[in-house]
N, C-alpha and C. Protein backbone atom coordinates (compact mmCIF):
# COMPACT_ATOMS: atom_id res chain seq x y z
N UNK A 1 3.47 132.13 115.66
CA UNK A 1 2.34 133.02 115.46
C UNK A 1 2.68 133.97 114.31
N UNK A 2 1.64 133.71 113.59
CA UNK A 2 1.92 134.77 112.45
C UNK A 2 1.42 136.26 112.60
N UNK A 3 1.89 137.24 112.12
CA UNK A 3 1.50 138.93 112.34
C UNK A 3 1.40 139.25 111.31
N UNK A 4 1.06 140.27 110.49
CA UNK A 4 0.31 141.23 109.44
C UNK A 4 1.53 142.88 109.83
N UNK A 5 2.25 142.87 109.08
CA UNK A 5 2.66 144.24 109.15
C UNK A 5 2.43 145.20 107.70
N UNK A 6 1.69 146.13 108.57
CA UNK A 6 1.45 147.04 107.53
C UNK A 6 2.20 148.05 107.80
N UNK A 7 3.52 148.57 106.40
CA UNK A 7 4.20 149.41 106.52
C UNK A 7 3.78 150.61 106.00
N UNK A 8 3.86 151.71 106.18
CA UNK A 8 3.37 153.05 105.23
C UNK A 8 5.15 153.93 104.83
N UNK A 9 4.82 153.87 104.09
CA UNK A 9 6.36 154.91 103.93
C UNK A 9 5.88 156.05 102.74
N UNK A 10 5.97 156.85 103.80
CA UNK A 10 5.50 158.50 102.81
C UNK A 10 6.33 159.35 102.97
N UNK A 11 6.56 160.47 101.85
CA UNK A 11 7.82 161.20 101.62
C UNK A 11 7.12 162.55 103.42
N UNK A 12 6.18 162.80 103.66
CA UNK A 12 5.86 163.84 104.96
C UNK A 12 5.90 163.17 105.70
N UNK A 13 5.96 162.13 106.27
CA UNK A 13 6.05 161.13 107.23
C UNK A 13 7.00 160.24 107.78
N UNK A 14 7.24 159.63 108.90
CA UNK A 14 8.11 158.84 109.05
C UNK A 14 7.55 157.62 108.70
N UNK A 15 8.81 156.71 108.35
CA UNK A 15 8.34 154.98 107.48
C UNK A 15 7.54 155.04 108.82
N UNK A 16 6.43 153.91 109.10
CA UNK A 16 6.04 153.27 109.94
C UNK A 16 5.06 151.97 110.04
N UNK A 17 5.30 150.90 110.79
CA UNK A 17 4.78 150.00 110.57
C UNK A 17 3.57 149.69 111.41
N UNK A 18 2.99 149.40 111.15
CA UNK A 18 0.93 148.41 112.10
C UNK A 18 0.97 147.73 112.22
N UNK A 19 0.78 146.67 113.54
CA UNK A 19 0.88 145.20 113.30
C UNK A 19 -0.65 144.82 113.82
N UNK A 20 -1.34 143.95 112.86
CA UNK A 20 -2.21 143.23 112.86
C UNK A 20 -2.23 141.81 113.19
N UNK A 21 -3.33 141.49 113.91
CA UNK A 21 -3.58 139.71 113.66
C UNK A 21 -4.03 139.21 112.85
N UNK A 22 -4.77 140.07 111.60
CA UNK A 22 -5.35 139.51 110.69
C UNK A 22 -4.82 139.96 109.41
N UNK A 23 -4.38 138.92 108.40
CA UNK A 23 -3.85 139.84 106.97
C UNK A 23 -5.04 140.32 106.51
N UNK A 24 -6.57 140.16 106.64
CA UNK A 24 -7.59 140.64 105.95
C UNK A 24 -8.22 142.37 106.87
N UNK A 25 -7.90 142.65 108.00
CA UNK A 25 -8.07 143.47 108.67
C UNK A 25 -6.34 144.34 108.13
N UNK A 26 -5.17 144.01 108.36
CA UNK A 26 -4.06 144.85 108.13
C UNK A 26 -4.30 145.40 106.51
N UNK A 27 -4.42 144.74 105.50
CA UNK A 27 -5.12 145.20 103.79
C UNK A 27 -6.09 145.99 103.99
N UNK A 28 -6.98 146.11 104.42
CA UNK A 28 -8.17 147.12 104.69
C UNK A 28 -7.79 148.10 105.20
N UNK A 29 -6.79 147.93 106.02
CA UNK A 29 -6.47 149.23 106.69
C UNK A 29 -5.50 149.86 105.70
N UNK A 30 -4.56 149.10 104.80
CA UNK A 30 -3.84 149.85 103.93
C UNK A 30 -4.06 150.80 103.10
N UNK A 31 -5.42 150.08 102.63
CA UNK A 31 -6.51 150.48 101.34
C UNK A 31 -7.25 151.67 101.99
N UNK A 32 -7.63 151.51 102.79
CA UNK A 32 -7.71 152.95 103.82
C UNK A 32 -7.27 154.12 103.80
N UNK A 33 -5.63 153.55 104.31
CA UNK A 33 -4.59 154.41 104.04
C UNK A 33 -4.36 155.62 102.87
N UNK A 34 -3.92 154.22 101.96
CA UNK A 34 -3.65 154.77 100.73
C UNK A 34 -5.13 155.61 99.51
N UNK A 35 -5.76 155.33 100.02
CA UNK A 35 -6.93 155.86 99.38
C UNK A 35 -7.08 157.49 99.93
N UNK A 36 -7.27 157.29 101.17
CA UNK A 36 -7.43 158.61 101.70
C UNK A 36 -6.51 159.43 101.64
N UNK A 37 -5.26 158.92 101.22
CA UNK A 37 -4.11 160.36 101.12
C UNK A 37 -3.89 160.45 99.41
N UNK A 38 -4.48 159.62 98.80
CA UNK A 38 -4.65 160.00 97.07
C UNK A 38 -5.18 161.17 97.39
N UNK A 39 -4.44 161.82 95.94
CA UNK A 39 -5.20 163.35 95.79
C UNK A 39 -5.82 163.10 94.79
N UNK A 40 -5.83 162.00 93.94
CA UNK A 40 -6.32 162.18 92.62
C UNK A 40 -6.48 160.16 92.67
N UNK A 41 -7.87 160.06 92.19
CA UNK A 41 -8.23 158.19 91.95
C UNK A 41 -7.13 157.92 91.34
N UNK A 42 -6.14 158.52 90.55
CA UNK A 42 -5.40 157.93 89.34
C UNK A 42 -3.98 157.26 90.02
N UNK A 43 -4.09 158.42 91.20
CA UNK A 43 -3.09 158.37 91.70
C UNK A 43 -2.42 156.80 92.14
N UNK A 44 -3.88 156.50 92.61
CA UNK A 44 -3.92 155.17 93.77
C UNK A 44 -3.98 153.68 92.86
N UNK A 45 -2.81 153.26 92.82
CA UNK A 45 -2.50 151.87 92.33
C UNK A 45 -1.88 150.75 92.88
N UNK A 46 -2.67 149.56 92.43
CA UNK A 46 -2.45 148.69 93.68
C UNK A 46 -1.71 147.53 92.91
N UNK A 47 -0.57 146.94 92.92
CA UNK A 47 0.51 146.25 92.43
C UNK A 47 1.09 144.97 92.94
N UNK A 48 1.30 143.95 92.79
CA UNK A 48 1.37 142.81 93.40
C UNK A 48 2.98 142.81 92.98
N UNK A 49 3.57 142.27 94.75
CA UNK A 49 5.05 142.63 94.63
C UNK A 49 4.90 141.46 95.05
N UNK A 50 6.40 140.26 94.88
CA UNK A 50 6.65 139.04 95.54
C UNK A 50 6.75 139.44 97.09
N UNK A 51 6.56 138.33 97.74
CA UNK A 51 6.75 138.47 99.03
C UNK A 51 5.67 139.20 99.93
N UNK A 52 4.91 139.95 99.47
CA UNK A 52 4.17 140.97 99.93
C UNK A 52 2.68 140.55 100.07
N UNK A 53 2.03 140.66 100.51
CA UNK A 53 0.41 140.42 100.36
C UNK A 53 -0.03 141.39 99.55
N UNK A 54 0.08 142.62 99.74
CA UNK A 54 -0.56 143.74 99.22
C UNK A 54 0.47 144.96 99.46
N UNK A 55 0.40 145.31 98.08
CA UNK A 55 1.15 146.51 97.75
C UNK A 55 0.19 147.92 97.10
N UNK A 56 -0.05 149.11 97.43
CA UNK A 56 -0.54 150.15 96.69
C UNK A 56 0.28 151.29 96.57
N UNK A 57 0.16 151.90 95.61
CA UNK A 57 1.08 153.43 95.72
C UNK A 57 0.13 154.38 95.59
N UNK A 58 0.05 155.31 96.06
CA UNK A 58 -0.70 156.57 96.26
C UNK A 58 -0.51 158.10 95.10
N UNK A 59 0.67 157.80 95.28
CA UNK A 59 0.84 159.42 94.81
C UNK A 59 1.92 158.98 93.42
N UNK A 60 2.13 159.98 92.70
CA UNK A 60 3.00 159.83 91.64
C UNK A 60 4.61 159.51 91.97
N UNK A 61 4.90 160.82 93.62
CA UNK A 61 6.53 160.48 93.93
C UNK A 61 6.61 159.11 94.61
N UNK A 62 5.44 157.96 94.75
CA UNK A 62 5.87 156.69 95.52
C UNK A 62 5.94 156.67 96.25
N UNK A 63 4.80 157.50 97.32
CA UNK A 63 4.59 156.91 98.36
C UNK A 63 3.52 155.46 98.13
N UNK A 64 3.88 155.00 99.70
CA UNK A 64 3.20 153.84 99.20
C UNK A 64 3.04 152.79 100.73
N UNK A 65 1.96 152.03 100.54
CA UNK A 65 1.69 151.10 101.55
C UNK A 65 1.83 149.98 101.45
N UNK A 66 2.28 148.80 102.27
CA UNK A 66 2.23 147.63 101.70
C UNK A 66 2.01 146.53 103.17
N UNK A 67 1.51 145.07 102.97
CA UNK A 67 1.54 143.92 104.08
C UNK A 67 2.21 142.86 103.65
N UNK A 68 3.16 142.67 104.86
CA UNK A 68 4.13 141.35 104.88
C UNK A 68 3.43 140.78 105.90
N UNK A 69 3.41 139.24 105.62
CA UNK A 69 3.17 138.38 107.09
C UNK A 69 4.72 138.49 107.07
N UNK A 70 4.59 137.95 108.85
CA UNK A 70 5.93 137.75 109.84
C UNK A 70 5.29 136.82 110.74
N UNK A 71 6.46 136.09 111.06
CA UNK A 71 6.15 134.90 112.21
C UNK A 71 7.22 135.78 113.58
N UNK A 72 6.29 135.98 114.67
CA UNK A 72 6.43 136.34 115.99
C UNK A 72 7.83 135.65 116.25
N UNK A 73 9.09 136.60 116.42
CA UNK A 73 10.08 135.69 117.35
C UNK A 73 10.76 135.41 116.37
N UNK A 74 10.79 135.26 115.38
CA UNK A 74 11.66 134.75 113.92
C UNK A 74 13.11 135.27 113.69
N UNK A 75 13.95 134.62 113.46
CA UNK A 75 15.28 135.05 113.51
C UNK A 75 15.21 135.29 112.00
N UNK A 76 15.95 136.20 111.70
CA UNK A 76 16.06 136.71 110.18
C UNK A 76 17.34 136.02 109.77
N UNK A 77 17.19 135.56 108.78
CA UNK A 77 17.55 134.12 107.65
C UNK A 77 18.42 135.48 106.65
């Protein structure tokens, strides 16, 4: 079974992760995220990292949101 983790890691916050069943519901919620804690449109840029579904950064110091699929139960390789 595949999962949707959406991580947030912000410099006022602790890292933390969301887990979704859907990668199209966990991205929406990122974009969410990261939109609403921009202080400024300029701020909010959205960047395609390997491995990642969706990557955005918010603020200038890098905060930032991003979605990995994960398979349920998976031993790390």
């Amino acid at each position: 079974m595949t999962l949707y983790v959406l991580m947030v890691q912000d410099r006022h916050i602790h890292t933390e992760p969301w887990v979704f069943d859907t990668a199209k519901a966990a991205i929406a919620a990122a974009r969410q995220i990261a939109r609403g804690a921009a202080r400024r449109p300029a701020d909010y840029v959205e960047k395609p990292i390997a491995g990642w579904l969706f990557h955005a950064r918010y603020s200038i110091e890098g905060d930032a949101v991003w979605v990995a699929a994960k398979t349920l139960n998976a031993t790390p390789t």
